[in-house]
N, C-alpha and C. Protein backbone atom coordinates (compact mmCIF):
# COMPACT_ATOMS: atom_id res chain seq x y z
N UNK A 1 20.47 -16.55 -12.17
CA UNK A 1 19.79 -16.13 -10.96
C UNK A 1 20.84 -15.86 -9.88
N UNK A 2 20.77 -14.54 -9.12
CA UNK A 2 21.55 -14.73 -8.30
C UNK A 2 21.51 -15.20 -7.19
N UNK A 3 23.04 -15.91 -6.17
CA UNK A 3 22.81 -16.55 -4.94
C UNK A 3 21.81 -15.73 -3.95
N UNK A 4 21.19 -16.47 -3.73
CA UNK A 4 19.89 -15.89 -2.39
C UNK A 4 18.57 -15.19 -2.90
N UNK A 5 19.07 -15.25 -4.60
CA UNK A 5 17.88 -14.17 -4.97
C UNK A 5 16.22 -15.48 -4.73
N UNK A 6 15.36 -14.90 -4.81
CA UNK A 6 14.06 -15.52 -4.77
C UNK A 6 12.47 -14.57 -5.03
N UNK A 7 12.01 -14.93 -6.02
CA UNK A 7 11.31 -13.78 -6.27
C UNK A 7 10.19 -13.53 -5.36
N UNK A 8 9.49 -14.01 -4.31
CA UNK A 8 9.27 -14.07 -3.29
C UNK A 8 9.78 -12.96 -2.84
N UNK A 9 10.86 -13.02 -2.16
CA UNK A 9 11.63 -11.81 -1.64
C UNK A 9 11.77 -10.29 -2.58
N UNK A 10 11.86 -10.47 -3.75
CA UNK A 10 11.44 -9.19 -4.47
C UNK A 10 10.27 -8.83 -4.81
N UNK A 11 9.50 -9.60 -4.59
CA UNK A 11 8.05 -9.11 -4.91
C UNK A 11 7.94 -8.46 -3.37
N UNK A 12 7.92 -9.11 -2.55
CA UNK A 12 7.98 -8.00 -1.04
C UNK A 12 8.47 -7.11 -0.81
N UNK A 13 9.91 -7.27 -1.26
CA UNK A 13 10.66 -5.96 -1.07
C UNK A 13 10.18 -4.43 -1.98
N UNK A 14 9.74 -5.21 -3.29
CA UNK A 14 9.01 -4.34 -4.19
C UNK A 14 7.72 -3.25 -3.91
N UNK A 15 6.93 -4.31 -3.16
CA UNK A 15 5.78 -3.65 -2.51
C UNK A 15 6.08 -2.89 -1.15
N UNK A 16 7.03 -3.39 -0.36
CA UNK A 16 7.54 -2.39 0.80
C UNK A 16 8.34 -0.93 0.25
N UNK A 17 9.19 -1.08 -0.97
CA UNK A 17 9.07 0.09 -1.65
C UNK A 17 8.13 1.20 -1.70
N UNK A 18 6.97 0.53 -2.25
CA UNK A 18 5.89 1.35 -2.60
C UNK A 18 5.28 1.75 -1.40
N UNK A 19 5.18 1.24 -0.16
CA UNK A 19 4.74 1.60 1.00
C UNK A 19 5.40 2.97 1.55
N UNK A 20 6.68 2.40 1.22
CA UNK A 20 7.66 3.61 1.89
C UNK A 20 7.22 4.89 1.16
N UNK A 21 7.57 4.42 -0.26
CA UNK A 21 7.23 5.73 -1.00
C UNK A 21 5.64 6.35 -0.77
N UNK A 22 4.85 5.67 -0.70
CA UNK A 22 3.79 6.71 -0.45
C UNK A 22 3.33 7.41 0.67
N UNK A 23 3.97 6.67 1.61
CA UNK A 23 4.02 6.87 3.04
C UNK A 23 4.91 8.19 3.51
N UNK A 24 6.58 8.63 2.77
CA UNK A 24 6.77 9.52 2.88
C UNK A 24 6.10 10.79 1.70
N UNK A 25 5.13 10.38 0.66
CA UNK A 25 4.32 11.58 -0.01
C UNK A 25 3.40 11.77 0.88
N UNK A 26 3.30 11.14 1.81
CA UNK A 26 2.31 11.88 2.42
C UNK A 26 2.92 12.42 3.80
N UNK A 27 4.54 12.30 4.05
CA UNK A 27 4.78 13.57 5.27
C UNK A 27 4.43 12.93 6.16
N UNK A 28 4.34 11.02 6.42
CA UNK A 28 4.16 10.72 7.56
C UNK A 28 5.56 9.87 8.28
N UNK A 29 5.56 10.11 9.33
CA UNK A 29 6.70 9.17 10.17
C UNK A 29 6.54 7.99 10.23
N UNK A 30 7.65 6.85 10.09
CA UNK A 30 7.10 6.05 10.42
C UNK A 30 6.44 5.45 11.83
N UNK A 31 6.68 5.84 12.85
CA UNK A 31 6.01 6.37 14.24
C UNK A 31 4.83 6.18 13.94
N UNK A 32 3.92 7.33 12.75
CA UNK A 32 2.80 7.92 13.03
C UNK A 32 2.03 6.84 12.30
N UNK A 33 2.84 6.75 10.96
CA UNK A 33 2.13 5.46 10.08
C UNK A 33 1.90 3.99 10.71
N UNK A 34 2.87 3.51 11.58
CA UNK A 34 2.85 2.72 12.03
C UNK A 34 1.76 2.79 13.18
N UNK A 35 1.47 3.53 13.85
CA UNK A 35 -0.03 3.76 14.93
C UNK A 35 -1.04 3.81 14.29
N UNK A 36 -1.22 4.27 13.03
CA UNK A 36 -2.28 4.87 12.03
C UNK A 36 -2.85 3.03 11.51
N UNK A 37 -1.89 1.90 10.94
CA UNK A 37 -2.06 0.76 10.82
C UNK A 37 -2.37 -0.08 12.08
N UNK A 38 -1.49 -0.08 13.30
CA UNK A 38 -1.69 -0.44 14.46
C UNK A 38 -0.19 -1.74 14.43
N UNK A 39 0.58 -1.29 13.84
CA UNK A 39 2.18 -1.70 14.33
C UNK A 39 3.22 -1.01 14.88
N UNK A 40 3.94 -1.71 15.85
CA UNK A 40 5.12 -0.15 16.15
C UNK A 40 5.83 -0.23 15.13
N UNK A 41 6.75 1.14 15.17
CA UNK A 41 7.54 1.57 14.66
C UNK A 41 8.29 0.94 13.87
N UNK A 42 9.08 -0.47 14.85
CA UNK A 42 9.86 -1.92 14.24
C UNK A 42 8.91 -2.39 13.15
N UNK A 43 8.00 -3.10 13.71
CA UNK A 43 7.49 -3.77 12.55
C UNK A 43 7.07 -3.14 11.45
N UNK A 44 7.09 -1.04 11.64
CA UNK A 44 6.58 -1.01 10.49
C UNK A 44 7.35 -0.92 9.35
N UNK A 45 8.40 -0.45 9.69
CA UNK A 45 10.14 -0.36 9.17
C UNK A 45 9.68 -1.95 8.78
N UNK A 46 9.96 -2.34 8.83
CA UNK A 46 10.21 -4.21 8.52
C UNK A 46 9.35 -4.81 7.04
N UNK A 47 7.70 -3.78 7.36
CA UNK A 47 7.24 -4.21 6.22
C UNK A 47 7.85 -3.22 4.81
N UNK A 48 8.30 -2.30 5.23
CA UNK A 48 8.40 -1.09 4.37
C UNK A 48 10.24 -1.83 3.80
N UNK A 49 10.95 -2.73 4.58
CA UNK A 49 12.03 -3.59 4.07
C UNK A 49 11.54 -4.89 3.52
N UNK A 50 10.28 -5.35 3.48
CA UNK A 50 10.14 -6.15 3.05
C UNK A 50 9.32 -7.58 3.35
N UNK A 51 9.15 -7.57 4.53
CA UNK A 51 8.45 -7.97 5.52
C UNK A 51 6.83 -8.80 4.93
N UNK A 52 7.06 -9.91 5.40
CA UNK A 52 5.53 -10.87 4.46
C UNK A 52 4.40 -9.78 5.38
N UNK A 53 3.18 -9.59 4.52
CA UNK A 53 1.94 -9.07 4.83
C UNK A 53 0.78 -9.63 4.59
N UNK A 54 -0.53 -9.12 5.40
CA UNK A 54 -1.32 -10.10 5.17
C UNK A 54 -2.24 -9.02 4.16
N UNK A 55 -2.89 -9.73 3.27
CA UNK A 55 -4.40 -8.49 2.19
C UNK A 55 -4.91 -8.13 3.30
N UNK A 56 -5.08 -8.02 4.71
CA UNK A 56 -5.56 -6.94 5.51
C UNK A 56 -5.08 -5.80 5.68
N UNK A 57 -3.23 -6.39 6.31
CA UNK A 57 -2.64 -5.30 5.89
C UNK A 57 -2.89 -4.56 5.11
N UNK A 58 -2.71 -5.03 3.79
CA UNK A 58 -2.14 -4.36 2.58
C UNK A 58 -3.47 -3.52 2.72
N UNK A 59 -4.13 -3.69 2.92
CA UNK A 59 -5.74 -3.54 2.74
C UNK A 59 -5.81 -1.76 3.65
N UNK A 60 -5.40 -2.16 4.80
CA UNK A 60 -5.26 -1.01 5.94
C UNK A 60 -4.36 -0.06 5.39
N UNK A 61 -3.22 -0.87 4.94
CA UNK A 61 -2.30 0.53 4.68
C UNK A 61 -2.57 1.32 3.23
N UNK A 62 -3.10 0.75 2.36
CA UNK A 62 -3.80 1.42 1.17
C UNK A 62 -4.75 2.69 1.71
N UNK A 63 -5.50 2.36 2.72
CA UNK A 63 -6.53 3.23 2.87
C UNK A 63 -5.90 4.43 3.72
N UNK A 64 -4.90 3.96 4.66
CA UNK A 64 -4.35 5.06 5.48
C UNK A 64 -3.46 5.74 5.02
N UNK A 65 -2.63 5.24 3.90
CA UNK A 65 -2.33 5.84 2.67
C UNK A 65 -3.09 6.95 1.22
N UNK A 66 -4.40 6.64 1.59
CA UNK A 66 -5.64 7.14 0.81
C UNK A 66 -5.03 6.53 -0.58
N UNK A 67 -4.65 5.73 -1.28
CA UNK A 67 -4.28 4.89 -2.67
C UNK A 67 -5.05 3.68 -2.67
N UNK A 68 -5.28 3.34 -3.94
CA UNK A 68 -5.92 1.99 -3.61
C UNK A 68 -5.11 1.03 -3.66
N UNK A 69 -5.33 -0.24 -2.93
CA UNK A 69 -4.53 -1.73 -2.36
C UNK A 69 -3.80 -1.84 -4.09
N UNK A 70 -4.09 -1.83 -5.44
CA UNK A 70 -3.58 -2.22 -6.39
C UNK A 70 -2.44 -0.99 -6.92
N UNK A 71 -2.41 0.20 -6.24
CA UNK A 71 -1.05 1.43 -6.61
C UNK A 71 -0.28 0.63 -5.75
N UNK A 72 -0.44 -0.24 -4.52
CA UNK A 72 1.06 -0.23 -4.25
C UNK A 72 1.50 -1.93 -4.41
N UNK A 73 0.62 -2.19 -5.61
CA UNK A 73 0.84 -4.11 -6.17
C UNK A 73 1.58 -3.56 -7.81
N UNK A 74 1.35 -2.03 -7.86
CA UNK A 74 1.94 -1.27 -9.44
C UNK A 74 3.24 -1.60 -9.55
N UNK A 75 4.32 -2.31 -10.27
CA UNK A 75 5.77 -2.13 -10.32
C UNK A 75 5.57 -3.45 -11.41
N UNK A 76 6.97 -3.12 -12.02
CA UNK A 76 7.66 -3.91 -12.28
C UNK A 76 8.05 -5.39 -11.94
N UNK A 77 8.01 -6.76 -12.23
CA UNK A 77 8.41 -8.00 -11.72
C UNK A 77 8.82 -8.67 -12.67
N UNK A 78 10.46 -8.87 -12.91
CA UNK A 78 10.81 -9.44 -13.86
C UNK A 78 11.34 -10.99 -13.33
N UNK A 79 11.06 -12.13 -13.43
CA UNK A 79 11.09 -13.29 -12.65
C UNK A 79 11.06 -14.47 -14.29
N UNK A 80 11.73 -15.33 -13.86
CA UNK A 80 11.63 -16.44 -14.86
C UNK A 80 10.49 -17.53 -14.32
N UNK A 81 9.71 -18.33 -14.99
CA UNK A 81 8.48 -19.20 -14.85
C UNK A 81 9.56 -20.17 -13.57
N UNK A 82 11.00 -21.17 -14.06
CA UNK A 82 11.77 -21.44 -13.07
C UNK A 82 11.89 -21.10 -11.90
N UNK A 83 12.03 -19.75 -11.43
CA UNK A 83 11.85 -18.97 -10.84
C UNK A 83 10.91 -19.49 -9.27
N UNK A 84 9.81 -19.45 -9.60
CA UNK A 84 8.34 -19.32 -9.26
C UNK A 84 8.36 -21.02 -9.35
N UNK A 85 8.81 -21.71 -10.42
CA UNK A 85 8.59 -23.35 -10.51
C UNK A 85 9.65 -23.53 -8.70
N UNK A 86 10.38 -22.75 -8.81
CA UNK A 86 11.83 -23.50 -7.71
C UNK A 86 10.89 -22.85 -6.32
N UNK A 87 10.63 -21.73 -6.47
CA UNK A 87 9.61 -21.43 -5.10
C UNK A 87 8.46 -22.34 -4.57
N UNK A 88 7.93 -22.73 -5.51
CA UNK A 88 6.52 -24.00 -5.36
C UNK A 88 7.43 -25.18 -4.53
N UNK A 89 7.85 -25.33 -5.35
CA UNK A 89 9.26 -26.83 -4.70
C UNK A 89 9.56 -26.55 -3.43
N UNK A 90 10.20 -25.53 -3.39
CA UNK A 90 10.66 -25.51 -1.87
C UNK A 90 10.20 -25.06 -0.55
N UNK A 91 8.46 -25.06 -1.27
CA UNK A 91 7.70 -24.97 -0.55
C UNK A 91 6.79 -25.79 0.18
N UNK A 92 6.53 -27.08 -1.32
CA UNK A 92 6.30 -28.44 -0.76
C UNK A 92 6.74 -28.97 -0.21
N UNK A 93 8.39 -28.84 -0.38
CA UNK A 93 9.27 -29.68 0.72
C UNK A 93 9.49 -29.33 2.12
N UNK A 94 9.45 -28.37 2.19
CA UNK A 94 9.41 -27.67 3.50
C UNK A 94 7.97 -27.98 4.54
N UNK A 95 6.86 -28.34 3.46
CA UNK A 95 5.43 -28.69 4.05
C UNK A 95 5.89 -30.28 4.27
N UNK A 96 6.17 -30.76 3.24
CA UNK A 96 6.05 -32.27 3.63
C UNK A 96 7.58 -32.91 5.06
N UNK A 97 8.40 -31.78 5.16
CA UNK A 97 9.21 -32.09 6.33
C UNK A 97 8.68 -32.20 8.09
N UNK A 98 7.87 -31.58 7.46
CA UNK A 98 6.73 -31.00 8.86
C UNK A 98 6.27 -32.27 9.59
């Protein structure tokens, strides 16, 4: 695994891929896309790098996209069960520091 990798972070980055990409098939700015969802410009760049989203989002930008919410969940995720076991972990611990 590499240092910093976390599949967390590629599963986001994965789906901000797909945002980007359908977002420029359809000839929009991010300016325009980002008003069209109701984020500026920054944040929309941010999800399209990777940026945590909520199923509303995802939900909004599918439709203003005209694709459905599951074309842009479509890709590839190659992750070990470890992986996903070490994400749970350091997620409890981070809850129970609280």
């Amino acid at each position: 695994m590499k240092k910093g990798y976390s599949v967390e972070k590629e599963f986001l980055s994965k789906v901000g891929e797909k945002v980007k990409l359908y977002r420029t098939k359809k000839q929009l700015t991010l300016q325009e896309f980002g008003e069209d969802i109701g984020l500026d410009k920054g944040n929309t760049q941010r999800l399209e790098n990777g940026k945590n989203m909520t199923l509303l989002s995802l939900f909004k930008i599918a439709a203003i996209l005209e694709v459905e919410p599951k074309d842009l969940l479509d890709f590839p995720l190659e992750f070990k069960i470890q992986d996903v076991e070490k994400f749970i972990q350091e997620k409890k611990e981070n809850r129970s520091k609280k």
